[in-house]
PDB file of N, CA and C in Angstrom:
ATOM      1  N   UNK A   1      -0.652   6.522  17.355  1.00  0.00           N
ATOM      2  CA  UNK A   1       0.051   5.355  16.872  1.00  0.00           C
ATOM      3  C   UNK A   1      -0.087   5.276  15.362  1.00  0.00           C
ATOM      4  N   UNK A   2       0.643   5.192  14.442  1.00  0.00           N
ATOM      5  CA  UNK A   2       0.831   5.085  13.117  1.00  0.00           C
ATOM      6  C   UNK A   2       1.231   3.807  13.188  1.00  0.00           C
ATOM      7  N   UNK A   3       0.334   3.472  11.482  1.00  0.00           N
ATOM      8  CA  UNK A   3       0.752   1.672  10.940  1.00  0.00           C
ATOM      9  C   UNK A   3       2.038   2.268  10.430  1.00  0.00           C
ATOM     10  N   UNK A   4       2.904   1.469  10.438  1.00  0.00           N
ATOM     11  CA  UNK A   4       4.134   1.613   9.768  1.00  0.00           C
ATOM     12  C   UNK A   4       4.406  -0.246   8.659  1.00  0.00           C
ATOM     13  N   UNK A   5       4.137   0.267   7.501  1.00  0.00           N
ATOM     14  CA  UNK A   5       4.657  -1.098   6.219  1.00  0.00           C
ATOM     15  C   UNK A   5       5.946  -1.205   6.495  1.00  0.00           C
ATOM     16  N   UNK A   6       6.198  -2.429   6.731  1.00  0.00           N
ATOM     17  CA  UNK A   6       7.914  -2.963   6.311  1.00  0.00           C
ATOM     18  C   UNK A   6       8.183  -3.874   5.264  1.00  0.00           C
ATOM     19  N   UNK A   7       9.022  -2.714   4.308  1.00  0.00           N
ATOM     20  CA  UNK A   7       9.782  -3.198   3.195  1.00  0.00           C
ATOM     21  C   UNK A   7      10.647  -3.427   3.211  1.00  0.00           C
ATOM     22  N   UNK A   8      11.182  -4.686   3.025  1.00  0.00           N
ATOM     23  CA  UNK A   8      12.374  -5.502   3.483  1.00  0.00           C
ATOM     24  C   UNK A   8      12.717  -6.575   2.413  1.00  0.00           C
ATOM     25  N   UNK A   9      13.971  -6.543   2.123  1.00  0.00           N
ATOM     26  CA  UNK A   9      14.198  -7.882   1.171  1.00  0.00           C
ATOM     27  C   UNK A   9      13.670  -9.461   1.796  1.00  0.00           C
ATOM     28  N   UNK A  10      12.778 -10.306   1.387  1.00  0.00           N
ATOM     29  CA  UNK A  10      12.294 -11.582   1.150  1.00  0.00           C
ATOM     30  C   UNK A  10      12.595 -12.809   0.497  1.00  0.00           C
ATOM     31  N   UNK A  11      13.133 -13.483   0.378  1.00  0.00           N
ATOM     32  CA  UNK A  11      13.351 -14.996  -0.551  1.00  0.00           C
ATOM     33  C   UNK A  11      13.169 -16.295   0.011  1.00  0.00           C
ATOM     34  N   UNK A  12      12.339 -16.055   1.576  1.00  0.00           N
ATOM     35  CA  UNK A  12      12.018 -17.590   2.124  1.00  0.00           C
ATOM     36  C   UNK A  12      13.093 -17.575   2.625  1.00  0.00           C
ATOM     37  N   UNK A  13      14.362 -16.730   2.965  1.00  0.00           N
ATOM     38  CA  UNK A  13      15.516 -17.017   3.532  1.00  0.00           C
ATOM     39  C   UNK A  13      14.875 -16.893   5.449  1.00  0.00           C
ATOM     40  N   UNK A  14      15.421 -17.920   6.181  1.00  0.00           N
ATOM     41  CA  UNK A  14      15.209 -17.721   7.700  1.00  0.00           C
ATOM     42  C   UNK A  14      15.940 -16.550   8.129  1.00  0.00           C
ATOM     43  N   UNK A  15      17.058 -16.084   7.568  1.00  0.00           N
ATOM     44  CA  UNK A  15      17.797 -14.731   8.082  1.00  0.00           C
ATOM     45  C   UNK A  15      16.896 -13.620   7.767  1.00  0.00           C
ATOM     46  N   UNK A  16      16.198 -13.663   6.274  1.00  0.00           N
ATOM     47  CA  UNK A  16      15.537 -12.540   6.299  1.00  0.00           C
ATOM     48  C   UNK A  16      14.353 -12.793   7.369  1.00  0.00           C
ATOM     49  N   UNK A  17      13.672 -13.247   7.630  1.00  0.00           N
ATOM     50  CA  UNK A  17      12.866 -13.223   8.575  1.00  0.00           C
ATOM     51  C   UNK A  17      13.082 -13.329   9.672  1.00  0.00           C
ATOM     52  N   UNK A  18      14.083 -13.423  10.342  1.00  0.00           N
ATOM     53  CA  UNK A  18      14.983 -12.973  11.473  1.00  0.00           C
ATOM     54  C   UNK A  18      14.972 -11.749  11.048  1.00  0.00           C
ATOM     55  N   UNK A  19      14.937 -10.914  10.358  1.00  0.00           N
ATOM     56  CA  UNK A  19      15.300  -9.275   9.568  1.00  0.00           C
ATOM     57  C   UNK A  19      13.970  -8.902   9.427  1.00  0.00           C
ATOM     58  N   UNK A  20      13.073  -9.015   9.364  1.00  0.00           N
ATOM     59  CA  UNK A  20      11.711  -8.773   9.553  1.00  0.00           C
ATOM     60  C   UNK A  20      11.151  -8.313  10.789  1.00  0.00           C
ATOM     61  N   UNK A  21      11.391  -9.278  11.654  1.00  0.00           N
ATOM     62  CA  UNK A  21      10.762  -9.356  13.223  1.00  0.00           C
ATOM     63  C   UNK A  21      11.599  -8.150  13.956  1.00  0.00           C
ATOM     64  N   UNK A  22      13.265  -8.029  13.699  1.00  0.00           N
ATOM     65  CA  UNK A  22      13.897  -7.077  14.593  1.00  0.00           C
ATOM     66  C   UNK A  22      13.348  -5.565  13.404  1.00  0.00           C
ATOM     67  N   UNK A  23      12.798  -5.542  12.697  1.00  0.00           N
ATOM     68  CA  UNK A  23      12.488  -4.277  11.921  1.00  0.00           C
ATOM     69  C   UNK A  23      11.111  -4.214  12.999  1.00  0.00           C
ATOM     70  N   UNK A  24      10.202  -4.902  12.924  1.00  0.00           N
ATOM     71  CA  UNK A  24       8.511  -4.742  13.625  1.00  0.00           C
ATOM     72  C   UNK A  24       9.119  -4.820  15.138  1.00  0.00           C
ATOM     73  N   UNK A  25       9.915  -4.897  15.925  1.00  0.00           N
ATOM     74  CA  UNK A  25      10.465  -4.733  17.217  1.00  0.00           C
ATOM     75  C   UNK A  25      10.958  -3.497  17.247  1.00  0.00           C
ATOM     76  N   UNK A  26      11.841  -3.007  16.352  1.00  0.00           N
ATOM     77  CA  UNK A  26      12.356  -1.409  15.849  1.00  0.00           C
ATOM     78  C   UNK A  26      10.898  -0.219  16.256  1.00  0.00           C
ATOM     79  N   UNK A  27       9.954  -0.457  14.932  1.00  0.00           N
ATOM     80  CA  UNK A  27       8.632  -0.108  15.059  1.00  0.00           C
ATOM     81  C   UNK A  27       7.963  -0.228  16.131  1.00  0.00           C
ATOM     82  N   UNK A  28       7.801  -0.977  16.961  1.00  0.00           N
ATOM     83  CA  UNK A  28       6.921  -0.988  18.505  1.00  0.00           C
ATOM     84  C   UNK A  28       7.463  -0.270  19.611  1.00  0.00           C
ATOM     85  N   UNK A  29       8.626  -0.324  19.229  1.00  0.00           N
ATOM     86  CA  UNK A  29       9.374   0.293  20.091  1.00  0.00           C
ATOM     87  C   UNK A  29       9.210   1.570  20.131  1.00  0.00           C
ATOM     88  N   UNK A  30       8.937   2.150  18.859  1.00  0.00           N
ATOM     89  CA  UNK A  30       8.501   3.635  18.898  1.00  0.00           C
ATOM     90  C   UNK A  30       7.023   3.606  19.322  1.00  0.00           C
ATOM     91  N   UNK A  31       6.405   2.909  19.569  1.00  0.00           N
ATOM     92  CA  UNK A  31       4.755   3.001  19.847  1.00  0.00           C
ATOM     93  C   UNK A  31       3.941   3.440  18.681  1.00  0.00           C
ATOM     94  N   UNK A  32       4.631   2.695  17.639  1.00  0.00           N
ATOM     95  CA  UNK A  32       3.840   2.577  16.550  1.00  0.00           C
ATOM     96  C   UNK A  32       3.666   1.293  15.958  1.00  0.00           C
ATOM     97  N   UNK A  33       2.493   0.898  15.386  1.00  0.00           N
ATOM     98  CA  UNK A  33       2.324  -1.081  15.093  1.00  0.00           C
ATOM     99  C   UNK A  33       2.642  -1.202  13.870  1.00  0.00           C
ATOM    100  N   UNK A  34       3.698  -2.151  13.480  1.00  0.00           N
ATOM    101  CA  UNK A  34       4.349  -1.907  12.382  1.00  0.00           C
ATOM    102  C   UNK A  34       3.528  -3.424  11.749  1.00  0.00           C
ATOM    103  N   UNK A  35       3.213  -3.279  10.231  1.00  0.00           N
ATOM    104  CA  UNK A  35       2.268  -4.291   9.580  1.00  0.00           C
ATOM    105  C   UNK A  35       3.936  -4.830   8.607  1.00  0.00           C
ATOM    106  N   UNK A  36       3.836  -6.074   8.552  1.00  0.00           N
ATOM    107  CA  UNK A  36       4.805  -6.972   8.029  1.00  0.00           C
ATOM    108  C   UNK A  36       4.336  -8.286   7.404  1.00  0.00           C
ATOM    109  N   UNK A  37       4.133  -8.648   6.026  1.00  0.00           N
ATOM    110  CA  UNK A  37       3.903  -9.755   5.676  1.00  0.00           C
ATOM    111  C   UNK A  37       4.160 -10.639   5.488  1.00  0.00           C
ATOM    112  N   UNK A  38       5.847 -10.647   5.626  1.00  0.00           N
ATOM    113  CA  UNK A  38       7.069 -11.454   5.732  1.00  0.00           C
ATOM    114  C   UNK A  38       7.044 -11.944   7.529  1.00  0.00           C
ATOM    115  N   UNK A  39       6.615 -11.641   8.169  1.00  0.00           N
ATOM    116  CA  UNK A  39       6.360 -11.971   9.722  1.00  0.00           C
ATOM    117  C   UNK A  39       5.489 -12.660   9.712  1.00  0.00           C
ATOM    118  N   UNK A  40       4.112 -12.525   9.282  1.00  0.00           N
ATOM    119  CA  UNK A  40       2.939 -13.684   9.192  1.00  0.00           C
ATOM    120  C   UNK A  40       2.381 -14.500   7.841  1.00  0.00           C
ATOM    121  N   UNK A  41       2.523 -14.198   6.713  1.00  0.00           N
ATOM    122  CA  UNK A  41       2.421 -14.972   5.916  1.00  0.00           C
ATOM    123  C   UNK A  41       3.271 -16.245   5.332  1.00  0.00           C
ATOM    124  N   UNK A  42       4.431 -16.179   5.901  1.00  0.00           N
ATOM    125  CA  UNK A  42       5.279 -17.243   5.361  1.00  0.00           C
ATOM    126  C   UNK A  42       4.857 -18.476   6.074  1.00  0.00           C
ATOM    127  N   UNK A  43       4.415 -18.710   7.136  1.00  0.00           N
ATOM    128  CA  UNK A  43       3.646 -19.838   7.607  1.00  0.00           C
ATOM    129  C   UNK A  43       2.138 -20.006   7.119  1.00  0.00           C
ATOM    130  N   UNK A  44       1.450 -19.310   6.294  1.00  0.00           N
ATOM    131  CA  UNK A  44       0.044 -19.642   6.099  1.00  0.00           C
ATOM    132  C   UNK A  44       0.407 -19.828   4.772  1.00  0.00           C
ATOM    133  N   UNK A  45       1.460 -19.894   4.190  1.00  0.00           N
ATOM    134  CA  UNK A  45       1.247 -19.844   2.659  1.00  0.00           C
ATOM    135  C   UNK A  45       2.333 -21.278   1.606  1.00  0.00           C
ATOM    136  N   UNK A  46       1.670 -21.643   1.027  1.00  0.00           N
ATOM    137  CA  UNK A  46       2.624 -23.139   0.324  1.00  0.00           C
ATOM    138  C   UNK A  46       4.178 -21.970  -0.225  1.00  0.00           C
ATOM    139  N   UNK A  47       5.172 -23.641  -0.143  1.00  0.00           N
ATOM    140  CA  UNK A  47       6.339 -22.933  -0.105  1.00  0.00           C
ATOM    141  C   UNK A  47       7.357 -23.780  -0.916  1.00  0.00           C
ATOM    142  N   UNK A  48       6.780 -24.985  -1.594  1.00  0.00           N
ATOM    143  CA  UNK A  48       7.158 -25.459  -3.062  1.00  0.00           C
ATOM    144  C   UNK A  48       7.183 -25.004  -4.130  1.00  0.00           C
ATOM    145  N   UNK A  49       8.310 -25.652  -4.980  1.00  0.00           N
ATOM    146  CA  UNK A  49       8.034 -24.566  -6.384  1.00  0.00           C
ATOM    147  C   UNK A  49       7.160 -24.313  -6.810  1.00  0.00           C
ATOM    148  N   UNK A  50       5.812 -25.120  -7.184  1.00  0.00           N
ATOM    149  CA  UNK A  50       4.788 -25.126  -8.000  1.00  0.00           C
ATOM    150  C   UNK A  50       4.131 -23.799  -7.127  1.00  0.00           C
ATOM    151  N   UNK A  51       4.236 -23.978  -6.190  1.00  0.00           N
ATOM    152  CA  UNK A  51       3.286 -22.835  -5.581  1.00  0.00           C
ATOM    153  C   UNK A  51       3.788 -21.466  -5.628  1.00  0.00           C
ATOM    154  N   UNK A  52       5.108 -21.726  -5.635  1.00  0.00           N
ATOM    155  CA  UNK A  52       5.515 -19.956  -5.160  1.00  0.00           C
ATOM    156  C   UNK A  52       5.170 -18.726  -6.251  1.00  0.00           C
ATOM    157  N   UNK A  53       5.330 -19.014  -7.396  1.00  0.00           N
ATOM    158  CA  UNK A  53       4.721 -17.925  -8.441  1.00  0.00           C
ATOM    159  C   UNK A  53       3.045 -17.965  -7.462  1.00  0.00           C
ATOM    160  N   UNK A  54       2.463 -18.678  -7.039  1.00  0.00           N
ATOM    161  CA  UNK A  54       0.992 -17.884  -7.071  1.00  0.00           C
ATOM    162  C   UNK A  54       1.065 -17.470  -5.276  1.00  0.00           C
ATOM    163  N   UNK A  55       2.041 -17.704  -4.711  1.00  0.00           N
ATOM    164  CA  UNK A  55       2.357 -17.184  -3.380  1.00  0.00           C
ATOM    165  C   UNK A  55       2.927 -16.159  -3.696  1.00  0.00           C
ATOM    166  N   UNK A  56       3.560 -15.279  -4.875  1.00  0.00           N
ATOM    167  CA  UNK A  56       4.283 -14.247  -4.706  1.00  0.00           C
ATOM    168  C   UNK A  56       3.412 -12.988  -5.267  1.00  0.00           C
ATOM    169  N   UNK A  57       2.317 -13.740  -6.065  1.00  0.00           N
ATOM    170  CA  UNK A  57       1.135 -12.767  -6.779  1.00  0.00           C
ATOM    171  C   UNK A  57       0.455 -12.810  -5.654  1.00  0.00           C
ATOM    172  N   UNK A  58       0.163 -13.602  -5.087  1.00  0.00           N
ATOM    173  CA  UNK A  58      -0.839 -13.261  -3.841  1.00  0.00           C
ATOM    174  C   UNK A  58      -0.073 -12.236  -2.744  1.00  0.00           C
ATOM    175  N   UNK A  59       1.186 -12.728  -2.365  1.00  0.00           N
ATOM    176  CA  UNK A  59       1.828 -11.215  -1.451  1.00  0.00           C
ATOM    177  C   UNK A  59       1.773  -9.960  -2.359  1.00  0.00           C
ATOM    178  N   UNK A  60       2.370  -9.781  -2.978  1.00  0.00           N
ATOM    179  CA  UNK A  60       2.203  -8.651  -3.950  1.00  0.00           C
ATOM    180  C   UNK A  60       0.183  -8.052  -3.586  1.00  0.00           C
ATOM    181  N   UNK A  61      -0.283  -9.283  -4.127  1.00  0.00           N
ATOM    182  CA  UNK A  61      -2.233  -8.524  -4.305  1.00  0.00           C
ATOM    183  C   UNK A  61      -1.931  -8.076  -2.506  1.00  0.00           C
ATOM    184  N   UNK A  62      -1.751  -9.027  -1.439  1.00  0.00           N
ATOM    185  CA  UNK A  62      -2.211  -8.353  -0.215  1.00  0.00           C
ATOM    186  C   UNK A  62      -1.060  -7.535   0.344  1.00  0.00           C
ATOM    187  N   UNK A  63       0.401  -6.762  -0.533  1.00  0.00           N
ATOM    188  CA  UNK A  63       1.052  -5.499   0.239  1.00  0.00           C
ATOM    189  C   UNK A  63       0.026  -4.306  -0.783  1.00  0.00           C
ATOM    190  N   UNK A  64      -0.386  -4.720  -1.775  1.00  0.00           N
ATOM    191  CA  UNK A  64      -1.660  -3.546  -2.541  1.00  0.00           C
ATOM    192  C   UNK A  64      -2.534  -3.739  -1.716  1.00  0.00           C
ATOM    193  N   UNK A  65      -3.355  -4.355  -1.078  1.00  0.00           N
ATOM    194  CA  UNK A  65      -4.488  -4.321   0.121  1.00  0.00           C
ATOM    195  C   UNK A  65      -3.891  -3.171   0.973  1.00  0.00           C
ATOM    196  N   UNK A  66      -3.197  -3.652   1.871  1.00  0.00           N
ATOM    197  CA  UNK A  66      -2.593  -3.379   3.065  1.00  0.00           C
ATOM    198  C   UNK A  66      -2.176  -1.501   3.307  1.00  0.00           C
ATOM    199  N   UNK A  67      -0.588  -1.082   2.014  1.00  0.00           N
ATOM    200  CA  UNK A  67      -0.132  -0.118   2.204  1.00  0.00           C
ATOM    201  C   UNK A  67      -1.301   0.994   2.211  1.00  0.00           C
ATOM    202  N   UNK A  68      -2.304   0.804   1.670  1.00  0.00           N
ATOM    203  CA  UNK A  68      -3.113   2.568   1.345  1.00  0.00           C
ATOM    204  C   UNK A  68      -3.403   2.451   2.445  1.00  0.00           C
ATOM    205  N   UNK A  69      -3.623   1.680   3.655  1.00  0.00           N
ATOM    206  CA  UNK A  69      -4.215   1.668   4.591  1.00  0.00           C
ATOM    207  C   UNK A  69      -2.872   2.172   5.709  1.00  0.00           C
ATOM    208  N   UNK A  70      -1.784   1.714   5.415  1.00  0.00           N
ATOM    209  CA  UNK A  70      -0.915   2.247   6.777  1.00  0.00           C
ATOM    210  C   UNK A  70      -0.394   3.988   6.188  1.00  0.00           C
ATOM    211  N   UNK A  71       0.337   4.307   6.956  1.00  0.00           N
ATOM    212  CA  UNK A  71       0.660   5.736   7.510  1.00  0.00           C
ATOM    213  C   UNK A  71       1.911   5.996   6.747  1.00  0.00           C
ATOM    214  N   UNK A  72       2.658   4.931   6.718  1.00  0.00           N
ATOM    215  CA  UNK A  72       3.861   5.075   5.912  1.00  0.00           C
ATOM    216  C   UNK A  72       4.654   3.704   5.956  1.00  0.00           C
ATOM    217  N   UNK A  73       5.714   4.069   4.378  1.00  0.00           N
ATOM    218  CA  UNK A  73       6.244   2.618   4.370  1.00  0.00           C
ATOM    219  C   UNK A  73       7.178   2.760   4.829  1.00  0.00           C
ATOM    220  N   UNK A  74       8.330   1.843   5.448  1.00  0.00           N
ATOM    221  CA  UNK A  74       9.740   2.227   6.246  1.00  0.00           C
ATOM    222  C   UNK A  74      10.496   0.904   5.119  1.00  0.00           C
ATOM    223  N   UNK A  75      11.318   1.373   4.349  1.00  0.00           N
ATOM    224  CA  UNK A  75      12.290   0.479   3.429  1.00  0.00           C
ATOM    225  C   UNK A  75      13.986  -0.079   4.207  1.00  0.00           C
ATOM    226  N   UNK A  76      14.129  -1.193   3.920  1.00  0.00           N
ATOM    227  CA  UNK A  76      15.047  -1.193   5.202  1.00  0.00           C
ATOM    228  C   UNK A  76      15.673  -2.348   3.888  1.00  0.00           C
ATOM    229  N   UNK A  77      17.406  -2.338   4.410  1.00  0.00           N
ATOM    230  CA  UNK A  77      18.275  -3.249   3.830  1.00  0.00           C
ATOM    231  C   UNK A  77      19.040  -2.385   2.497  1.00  0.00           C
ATOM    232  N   UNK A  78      19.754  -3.272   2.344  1.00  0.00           N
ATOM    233  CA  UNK A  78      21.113  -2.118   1.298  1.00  0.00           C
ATOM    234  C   UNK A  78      20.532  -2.532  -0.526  1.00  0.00           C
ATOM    235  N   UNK A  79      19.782  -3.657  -0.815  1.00  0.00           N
ATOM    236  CA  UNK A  79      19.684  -4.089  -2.100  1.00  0.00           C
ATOM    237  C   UNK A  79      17.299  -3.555  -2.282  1.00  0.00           C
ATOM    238  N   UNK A  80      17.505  -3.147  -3.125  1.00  0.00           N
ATOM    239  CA  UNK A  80      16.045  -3.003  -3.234  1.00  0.00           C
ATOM    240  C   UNK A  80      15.395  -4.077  -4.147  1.00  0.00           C
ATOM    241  N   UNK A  81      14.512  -5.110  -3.854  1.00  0.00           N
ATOM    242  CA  UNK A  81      14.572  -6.066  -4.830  1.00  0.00           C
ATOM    243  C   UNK A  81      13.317  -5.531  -5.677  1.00  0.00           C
ATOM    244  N   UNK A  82      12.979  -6.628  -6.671  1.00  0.00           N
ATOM    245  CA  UNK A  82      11.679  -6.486  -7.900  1.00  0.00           C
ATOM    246  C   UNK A  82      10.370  -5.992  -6.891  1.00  0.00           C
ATOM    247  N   UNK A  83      10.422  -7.230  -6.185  1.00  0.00           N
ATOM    248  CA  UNK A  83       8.961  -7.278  -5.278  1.00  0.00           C
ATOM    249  C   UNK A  83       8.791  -5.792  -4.325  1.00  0.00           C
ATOM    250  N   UNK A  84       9.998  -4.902  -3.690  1.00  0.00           N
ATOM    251  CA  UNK A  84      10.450  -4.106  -2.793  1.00  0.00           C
ATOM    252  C   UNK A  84       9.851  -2.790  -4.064  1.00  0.00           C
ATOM    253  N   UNK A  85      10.512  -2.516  -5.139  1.00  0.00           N
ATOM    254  CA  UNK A  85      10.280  -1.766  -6.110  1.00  0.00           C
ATOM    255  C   UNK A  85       8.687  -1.686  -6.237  1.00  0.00           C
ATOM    256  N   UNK A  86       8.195  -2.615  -6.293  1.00  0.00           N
ATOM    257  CA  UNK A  86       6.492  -2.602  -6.284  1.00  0.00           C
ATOM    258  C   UNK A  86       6.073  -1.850  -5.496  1.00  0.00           C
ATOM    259  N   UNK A  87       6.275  -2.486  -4.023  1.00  0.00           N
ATOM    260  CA  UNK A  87       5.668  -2.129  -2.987  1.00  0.00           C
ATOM    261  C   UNK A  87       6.134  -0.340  -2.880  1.00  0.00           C
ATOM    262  N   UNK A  88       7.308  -0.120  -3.426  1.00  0.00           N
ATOM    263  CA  UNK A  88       7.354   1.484  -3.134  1.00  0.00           C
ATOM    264  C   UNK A  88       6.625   2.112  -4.060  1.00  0.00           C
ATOM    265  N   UNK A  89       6.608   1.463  -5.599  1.00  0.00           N
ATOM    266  CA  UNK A  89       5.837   2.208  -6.530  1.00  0.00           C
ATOM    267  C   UNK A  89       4.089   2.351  -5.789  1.00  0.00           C
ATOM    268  N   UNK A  90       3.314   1.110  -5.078  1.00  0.00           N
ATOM    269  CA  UNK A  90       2.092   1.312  -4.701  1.00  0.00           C
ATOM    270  C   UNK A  90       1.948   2.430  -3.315  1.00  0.00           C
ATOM    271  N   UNK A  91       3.353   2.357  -3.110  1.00  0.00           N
ATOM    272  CA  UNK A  91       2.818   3.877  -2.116  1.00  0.00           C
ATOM    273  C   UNK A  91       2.892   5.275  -2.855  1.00  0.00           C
ATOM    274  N   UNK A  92       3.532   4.826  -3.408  1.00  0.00           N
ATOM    275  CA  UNK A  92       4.033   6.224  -4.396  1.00  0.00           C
ATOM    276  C   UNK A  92       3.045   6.980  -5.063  1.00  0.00           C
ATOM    277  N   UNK A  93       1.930   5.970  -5.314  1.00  0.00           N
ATOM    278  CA  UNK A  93       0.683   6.015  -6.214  1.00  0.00           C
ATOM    279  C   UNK A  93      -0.333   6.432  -5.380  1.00  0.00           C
ATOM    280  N   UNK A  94      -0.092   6.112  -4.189  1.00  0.00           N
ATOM    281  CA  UNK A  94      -0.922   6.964  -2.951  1.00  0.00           C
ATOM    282  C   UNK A  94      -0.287   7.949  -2.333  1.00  0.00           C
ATOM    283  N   UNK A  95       0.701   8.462  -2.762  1.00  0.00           N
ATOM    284  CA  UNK A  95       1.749  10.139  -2.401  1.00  0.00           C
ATOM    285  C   UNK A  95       2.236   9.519  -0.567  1.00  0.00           C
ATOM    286  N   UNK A  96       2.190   8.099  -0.561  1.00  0.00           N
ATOM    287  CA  UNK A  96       2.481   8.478   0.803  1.00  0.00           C
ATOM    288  C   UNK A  96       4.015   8.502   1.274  1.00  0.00           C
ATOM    289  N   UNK A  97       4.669   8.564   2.851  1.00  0.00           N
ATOM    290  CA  UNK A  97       5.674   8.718   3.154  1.00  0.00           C
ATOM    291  C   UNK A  97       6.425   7.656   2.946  1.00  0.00           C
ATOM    292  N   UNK A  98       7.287   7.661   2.410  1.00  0.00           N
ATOM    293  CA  UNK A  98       8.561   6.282   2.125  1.00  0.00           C
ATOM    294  C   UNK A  98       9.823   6.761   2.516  1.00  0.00           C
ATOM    295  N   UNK A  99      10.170   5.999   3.716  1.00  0.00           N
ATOM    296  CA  UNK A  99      11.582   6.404   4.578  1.00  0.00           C
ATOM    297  C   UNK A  99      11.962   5.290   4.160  1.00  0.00           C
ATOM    298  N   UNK A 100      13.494   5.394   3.894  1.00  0.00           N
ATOM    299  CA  UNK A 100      14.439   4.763   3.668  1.00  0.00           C
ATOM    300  C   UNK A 100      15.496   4.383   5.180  1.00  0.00           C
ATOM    301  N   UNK A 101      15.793   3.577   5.560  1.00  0.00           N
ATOM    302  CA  UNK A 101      16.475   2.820   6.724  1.00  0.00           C
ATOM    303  C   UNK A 101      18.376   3.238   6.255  1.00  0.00           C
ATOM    304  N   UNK A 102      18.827   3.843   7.021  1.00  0.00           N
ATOM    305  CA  UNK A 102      20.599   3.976   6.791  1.00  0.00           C
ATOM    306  C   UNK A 102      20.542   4.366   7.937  1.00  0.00           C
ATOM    307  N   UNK A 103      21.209   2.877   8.313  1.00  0.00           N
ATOM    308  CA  UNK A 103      22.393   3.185  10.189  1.00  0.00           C
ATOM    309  C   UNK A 103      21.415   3.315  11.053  1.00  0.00           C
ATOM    310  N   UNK A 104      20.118   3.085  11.281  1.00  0.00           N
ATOM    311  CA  UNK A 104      19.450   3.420  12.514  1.00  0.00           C
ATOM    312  C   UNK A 104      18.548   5.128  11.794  1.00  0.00           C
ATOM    313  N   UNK A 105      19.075   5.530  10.944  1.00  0.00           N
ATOM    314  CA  UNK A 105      18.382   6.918  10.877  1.00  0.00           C
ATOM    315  C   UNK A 105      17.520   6.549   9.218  1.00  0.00           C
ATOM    316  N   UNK A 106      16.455   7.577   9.116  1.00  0.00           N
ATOM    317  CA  UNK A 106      15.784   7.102   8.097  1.00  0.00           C
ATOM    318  C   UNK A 106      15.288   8.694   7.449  1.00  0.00           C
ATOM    319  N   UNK A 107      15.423   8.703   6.524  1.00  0.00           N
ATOM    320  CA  UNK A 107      15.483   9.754   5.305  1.00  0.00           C
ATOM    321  C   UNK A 107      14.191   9.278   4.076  1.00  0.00           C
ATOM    322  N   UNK A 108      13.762  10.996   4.041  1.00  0.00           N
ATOM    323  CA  UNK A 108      12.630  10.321   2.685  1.00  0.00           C
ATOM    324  C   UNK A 108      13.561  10.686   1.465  1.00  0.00           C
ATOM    325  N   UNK A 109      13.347  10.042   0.418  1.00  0.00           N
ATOM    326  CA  UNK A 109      13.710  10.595  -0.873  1.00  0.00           C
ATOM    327  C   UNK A 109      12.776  11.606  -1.486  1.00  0.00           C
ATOM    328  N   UNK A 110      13.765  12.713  -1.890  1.00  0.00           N
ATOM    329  CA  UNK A 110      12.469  13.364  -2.564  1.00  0.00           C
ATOM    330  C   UNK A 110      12.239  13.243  -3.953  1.00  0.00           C
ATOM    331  N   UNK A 111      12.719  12.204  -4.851  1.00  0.00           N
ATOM    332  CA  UNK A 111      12.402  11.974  -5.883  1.00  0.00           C
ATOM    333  C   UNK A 111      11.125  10.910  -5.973  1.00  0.00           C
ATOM    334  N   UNK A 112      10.122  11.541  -5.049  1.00  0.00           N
ATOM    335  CA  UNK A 112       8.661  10.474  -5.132  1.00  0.00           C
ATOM    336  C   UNK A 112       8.199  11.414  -6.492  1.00  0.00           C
ATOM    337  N   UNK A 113       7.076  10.308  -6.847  1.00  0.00           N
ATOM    338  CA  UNK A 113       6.171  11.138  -8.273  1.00  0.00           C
ATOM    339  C   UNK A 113       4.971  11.672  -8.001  1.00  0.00           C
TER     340      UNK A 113
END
């Protein structure tokens, strides 16, 4: 069983997190446990303006916890955002696998560093 990271566009939108859960359902389905922070942190974390700059440094500090620890990241959705760019640069920095999501099929890039 491999952790599988899901990188997925985020903005507190309920659709994206509807887009989260069918990505970690995708992942189980293969019999692999897919880790998602957009699935469990958006309920443990303040979600007013004042808060969200230190809710978005704190996701950011715990997808740097998290990725060295899973198997590979799986990038999913057509727009790559700021926060998405991070999270691929911190795997990148650990050489690990980053599949990209098109149509159901998923491709690595080989322009990793």
């Amino acid at each position: 069983m491999k952790l599988v990271y899901i990188c997925s566009p985020y903005d507190g939108d309920l659709q994206d997190y509807v887009k989260a859960k069918a990505y970690c359902r995708e992942v189980i389905r293969e019999g692999n446990l897919p880790v998602s922070l957009h699935v469990y942190l958006p309920p443990l974390i303040q979600r007013d303006e004042e808060e969200n700059e230190k809710d978005q440094k704190y996701a950011l500090a715990a997808a740097a916890a998290m990725i060295p620890h899973c198997d590979e990241v799986r990038v999913y959705g057509h727009k790559i955002t700021e926060k998405m760019q991070k999270e691929i640069a911190i795997a990148n920095e650990y050489r690990m696998a980053v599949k990209y999501e098109e149509e159901n099929r998923y491709y690595e890039r080989k322009d990793r560093k």
